[in-house]
PDB file of N, CA and C in Angstrom:
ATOM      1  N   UNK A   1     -23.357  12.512  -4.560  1.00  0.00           N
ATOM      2  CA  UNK A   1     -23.607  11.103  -4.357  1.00  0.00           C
ATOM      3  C   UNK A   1     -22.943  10.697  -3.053  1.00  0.00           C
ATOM      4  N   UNK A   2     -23.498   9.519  -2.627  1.00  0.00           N
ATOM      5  CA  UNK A   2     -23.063   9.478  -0.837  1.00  0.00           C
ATOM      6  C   UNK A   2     -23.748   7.699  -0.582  1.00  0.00           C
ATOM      7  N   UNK A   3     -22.320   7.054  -0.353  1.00  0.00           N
ATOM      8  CA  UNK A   3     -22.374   5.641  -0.206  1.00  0.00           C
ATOM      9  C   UNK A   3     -22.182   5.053   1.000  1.00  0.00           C
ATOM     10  N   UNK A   4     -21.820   6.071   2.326  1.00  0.00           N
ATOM     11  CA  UNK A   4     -21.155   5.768   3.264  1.00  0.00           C
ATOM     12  C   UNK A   4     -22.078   4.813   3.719  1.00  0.00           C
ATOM     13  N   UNK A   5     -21.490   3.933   4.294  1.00  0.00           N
ATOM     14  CA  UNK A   5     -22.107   3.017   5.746  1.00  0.00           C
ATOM     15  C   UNK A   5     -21.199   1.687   5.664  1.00  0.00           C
ATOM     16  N   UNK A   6     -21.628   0.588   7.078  1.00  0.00           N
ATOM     17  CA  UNK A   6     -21.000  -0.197   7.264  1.00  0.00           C
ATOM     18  C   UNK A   6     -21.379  -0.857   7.794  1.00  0.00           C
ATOM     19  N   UNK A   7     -21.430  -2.356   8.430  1.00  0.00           N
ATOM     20  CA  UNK A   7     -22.072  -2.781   9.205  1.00  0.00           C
ATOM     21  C   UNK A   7     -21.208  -3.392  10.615  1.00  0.00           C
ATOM     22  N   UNK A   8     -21.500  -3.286  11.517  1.00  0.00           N
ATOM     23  CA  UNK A   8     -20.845  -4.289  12.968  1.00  0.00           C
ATOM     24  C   UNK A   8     -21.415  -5.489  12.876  1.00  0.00           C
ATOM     25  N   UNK A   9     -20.621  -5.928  12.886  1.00  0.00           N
ATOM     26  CA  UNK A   9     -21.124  -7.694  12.999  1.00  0.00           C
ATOM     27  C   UNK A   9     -20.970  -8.615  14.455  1.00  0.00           C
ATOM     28  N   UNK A  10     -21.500  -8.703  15.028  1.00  0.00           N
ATOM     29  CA  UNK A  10     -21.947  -9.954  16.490  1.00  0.00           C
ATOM     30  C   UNK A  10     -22.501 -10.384  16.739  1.00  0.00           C
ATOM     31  N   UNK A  11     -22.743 -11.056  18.151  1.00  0.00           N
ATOM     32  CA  UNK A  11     -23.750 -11.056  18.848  1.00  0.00           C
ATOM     33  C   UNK A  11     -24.821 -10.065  19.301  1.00  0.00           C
ATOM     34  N   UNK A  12     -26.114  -9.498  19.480  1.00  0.00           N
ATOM     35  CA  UNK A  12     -26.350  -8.227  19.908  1.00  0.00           C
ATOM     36  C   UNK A  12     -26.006  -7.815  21.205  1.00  0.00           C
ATOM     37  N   UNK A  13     -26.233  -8.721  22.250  1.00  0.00           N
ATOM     38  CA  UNK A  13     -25.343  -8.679  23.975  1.00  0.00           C
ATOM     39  C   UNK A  13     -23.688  -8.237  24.000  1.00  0.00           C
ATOM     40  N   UNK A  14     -22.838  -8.740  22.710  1.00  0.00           N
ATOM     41  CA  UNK A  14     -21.476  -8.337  22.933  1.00  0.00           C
ATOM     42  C   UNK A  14     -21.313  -7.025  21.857  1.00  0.00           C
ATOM     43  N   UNK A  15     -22.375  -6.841  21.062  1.00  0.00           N
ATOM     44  CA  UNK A  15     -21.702  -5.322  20.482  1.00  0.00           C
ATOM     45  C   UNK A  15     -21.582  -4.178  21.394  1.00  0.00           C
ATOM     46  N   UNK A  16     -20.608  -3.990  21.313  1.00  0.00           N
ATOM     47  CA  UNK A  16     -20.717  -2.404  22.706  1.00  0.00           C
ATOM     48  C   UNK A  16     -21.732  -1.158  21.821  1.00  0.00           C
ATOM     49  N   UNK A  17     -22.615  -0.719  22.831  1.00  0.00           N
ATOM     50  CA  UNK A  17     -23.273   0.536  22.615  1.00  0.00           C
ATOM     51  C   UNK A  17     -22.573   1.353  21.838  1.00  0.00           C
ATOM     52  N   UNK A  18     -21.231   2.191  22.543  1.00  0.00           N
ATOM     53  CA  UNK A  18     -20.170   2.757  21.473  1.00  0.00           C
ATOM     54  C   UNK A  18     -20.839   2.444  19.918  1.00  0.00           C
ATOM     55  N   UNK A  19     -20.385   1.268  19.672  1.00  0.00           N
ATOM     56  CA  UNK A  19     -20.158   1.222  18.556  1.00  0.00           C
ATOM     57  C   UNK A  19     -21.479   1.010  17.749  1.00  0.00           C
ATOM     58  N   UNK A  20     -22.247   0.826  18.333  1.00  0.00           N
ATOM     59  CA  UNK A  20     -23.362   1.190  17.741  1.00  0.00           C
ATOM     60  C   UNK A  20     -24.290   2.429  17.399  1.00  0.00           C
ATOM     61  N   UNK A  21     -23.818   2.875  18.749  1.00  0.00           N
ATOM     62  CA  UNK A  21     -24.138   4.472  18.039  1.00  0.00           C
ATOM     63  C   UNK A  21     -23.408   4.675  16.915  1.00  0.00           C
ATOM     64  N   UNK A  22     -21.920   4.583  16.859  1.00  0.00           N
ATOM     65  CA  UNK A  22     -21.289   5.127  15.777  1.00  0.00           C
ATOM     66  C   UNK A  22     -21.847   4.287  14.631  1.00  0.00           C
ATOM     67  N   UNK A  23     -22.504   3.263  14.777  1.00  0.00           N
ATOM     68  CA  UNK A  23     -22.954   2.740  13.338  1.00  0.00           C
ATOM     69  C   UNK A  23     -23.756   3.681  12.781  1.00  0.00           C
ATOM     70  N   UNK A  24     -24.938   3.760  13.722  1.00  0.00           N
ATOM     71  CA  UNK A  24     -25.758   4.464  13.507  1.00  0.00           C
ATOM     72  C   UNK A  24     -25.713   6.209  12.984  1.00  0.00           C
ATOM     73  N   UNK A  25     -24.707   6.551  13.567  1.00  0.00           N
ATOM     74  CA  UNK A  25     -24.138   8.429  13.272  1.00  0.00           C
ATOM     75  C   UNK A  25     -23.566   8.390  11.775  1.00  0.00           C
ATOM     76  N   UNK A  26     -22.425   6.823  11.869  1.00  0.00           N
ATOM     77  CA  UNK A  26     -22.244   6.791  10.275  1.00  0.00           C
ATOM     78  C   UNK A  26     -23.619   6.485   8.912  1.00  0.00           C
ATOM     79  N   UNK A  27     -24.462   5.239   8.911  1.00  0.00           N
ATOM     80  CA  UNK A  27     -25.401   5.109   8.896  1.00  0.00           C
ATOM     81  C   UNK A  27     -26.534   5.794   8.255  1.00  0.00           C
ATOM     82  N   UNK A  28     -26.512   6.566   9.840  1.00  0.00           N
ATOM     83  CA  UNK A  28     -28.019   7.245   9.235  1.00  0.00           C
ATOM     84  C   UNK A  28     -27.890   8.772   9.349  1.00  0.00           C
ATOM     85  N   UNK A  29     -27.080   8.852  10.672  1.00  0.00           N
ATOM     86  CA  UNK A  29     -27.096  10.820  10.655  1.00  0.00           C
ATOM     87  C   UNK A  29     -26.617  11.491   9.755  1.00  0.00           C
ATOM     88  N   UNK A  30     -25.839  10.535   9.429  1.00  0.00           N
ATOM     89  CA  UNK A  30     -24.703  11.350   8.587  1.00  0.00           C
ATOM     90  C   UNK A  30     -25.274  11.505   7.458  1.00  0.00           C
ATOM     91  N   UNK A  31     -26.365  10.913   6.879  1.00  0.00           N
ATOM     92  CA  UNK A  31     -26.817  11.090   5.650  1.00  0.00           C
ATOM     93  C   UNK A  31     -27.759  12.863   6.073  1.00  0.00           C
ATOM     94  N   UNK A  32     -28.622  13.143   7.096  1.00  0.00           N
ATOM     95  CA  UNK A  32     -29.380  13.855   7.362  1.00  0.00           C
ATOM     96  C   UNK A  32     -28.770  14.992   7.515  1.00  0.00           C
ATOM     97  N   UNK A  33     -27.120  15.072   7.979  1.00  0.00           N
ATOM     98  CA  UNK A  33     -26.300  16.039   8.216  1.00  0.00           C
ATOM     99  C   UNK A  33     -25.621  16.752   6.400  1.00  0.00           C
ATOM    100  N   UNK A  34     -25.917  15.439   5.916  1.00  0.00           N
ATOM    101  CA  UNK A  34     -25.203  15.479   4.063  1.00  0.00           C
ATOM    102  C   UNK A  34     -26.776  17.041   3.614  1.00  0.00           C
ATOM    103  N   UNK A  35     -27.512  16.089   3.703  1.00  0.00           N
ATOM    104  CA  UNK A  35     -28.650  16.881   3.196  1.00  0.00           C
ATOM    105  C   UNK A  35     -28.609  18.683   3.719  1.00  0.00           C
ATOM    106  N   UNK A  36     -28.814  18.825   5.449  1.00  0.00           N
ATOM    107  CA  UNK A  36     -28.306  20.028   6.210  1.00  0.00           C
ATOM    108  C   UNK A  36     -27.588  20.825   5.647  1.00  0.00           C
ATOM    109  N   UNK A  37     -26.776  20.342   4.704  1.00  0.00           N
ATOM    110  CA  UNK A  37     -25.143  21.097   4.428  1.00  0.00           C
ATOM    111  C   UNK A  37     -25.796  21.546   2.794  1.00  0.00           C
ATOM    112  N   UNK A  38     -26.310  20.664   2.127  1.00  0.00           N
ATOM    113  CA  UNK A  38     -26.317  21.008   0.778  1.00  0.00           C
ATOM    114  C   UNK A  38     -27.506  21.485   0.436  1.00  0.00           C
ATOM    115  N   UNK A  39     -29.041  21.298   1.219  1.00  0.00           N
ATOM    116  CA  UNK A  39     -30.477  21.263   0.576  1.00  0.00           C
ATOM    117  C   UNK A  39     -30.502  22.751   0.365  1.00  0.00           C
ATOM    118  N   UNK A  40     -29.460  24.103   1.298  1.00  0.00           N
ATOM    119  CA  UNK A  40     -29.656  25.407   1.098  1.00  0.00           C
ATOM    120  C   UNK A  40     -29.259  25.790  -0.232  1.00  0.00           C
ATOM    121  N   UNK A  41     -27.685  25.359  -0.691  1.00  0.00           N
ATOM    122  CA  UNK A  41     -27.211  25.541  -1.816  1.00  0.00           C
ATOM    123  C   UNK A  41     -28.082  25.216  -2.793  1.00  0.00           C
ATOM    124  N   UNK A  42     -28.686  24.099  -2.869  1.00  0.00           N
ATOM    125  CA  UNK A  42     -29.667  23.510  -3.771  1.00  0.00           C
ATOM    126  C   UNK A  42     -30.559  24.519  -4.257  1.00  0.00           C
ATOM    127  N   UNK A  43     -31.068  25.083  -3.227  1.00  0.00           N
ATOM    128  CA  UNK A  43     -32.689  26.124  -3.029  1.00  0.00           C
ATOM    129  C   UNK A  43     -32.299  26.995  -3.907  1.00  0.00           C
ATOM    130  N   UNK A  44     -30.939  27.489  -3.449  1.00  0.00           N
ATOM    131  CA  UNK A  44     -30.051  28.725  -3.774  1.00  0.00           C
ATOM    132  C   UNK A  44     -29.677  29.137  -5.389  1.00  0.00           C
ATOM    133  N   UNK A  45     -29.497  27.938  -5.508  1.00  0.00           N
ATOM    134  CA  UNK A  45     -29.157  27.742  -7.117  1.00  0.00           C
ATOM    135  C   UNK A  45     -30.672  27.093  -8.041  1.00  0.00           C
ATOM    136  N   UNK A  46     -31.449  26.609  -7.493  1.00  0.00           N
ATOM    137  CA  UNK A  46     -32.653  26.224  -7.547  1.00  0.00           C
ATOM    138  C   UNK A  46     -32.349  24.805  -8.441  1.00  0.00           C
ATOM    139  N   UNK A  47     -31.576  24.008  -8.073  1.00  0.00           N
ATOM    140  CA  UNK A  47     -31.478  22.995  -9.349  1.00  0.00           C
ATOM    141  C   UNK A  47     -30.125  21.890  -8.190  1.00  0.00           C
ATOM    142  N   UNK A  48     -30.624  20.953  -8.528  1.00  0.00           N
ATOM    143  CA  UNK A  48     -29.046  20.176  -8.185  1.00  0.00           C
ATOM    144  C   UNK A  48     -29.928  18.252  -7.998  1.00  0.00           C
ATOM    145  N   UNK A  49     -29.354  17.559  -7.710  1.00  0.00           N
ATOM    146  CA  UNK A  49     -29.588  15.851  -7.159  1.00  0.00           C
ATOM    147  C   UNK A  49     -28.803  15.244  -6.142  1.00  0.00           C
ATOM    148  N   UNK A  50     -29.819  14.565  -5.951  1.00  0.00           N
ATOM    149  CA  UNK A  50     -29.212  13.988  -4.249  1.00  0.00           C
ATOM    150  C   UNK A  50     -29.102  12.376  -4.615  1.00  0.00           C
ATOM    151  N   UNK A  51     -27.915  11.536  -4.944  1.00  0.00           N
ATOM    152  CA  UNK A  51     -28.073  10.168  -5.114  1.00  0.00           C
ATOM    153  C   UNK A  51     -27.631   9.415  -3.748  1.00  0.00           C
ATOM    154  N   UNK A  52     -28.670   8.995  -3.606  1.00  0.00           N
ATOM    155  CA  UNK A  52     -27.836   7.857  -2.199  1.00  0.00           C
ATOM    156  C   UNK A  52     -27.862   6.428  -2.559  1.00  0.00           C
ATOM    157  N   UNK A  53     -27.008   5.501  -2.200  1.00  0.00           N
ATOM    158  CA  UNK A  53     -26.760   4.447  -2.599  1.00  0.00           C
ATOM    159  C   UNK A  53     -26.597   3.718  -1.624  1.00  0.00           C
ATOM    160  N   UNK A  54     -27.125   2.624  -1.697  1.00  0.00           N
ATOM    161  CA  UNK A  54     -27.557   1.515  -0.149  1.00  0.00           C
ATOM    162  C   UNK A  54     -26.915   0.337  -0.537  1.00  0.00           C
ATOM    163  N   UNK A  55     -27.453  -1.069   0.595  1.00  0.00           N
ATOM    164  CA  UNK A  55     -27.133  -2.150  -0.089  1.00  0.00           C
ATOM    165  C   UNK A  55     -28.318  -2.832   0.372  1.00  0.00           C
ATOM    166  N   UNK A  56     -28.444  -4.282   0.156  1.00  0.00           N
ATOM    167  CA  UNK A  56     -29.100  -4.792   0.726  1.00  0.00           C
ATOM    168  C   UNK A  56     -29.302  -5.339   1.601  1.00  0.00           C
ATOM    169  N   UNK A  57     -28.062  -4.973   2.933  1.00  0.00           N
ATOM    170  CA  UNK A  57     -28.278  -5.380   3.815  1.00  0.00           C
ATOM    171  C   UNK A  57     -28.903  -5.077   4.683  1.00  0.00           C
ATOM    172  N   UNK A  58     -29.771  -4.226   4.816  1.00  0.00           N
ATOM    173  CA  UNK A  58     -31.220  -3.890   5.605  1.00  0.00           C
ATOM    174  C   UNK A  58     -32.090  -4.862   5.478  1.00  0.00           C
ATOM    175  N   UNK A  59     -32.196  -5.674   3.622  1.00  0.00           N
ATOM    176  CA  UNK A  59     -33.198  -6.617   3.777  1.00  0.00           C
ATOM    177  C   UNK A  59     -33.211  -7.787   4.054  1.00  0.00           C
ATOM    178  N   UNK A  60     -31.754  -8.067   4.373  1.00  0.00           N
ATOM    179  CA  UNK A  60     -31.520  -9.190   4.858  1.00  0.00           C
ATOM    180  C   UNK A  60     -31.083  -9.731   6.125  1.00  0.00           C
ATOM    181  N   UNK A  61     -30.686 -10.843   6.789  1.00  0.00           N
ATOM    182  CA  UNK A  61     -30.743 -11.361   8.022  1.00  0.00           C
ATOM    183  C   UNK A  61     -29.397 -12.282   7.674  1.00  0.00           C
ATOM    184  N   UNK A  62     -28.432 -12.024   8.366  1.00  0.00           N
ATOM    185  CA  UNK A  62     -26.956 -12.573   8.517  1.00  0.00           C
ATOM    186  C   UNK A  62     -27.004 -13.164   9.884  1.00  0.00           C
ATOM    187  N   UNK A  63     -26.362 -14.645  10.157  1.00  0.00           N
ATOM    188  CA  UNK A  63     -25.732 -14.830  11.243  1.00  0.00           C
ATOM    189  C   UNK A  63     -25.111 -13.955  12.409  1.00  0.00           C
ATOM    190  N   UNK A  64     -25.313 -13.727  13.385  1.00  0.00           N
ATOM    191  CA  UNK A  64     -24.420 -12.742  13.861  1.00  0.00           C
ATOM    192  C   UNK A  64     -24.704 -11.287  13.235  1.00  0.00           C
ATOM    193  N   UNK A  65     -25.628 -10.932  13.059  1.00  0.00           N
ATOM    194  CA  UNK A  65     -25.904  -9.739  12.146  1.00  0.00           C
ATOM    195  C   UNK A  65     -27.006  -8.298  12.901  1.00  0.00           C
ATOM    196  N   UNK A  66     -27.209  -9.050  13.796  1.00  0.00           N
ATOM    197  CA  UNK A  66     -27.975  -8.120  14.768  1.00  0.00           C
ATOM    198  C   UNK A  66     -27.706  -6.498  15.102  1.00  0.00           C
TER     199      UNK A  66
END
C-alpha cells in the first residue's frame, strides 16, 4: 500500500520549478518507480496487490492551488 504525496501551495508564477518537479517525482514517479521494484516479485510469486490511495485533491480547485 502507498499513500505518498503532497501538495505545494501558491501562486503558479512564485512556485519555483525545483519544487515542482519534486512534487511531481514525489507525486507521480514515485508511484511508477513503487510498481518497477515490485511488479517482478509479483510475476515471480504469481500472486500479490497493489493499493494506492489518493485524495481528492486532483478534483478540486483551492485558492492558491495551482
Amino acid at each position: 500500500m502507498n499513500s505518498a504525496g503532497y501538495g505545494f501551495y501558491g501562486a503558479v508564477e512564485d512556485v519555483p520549478t525545483a519544487a515542482a518537479r519534486e512534487q511531481l517525482e514525489v507525486n507521480l514517479l514515485a508511484v511508477t518507480q513503487l510498481f518497477q521494484a515490485i511488479l517482478p516479485i509479483m510475476r515471480r510469486q504469481r500472486s500479490g496487490e497493489i493499493v494506492n490511495v489518493s485524495s481528492t485533491g486532483g478534483k478540486s480547485a483551492e485558492p492558491l492551488g495551482g
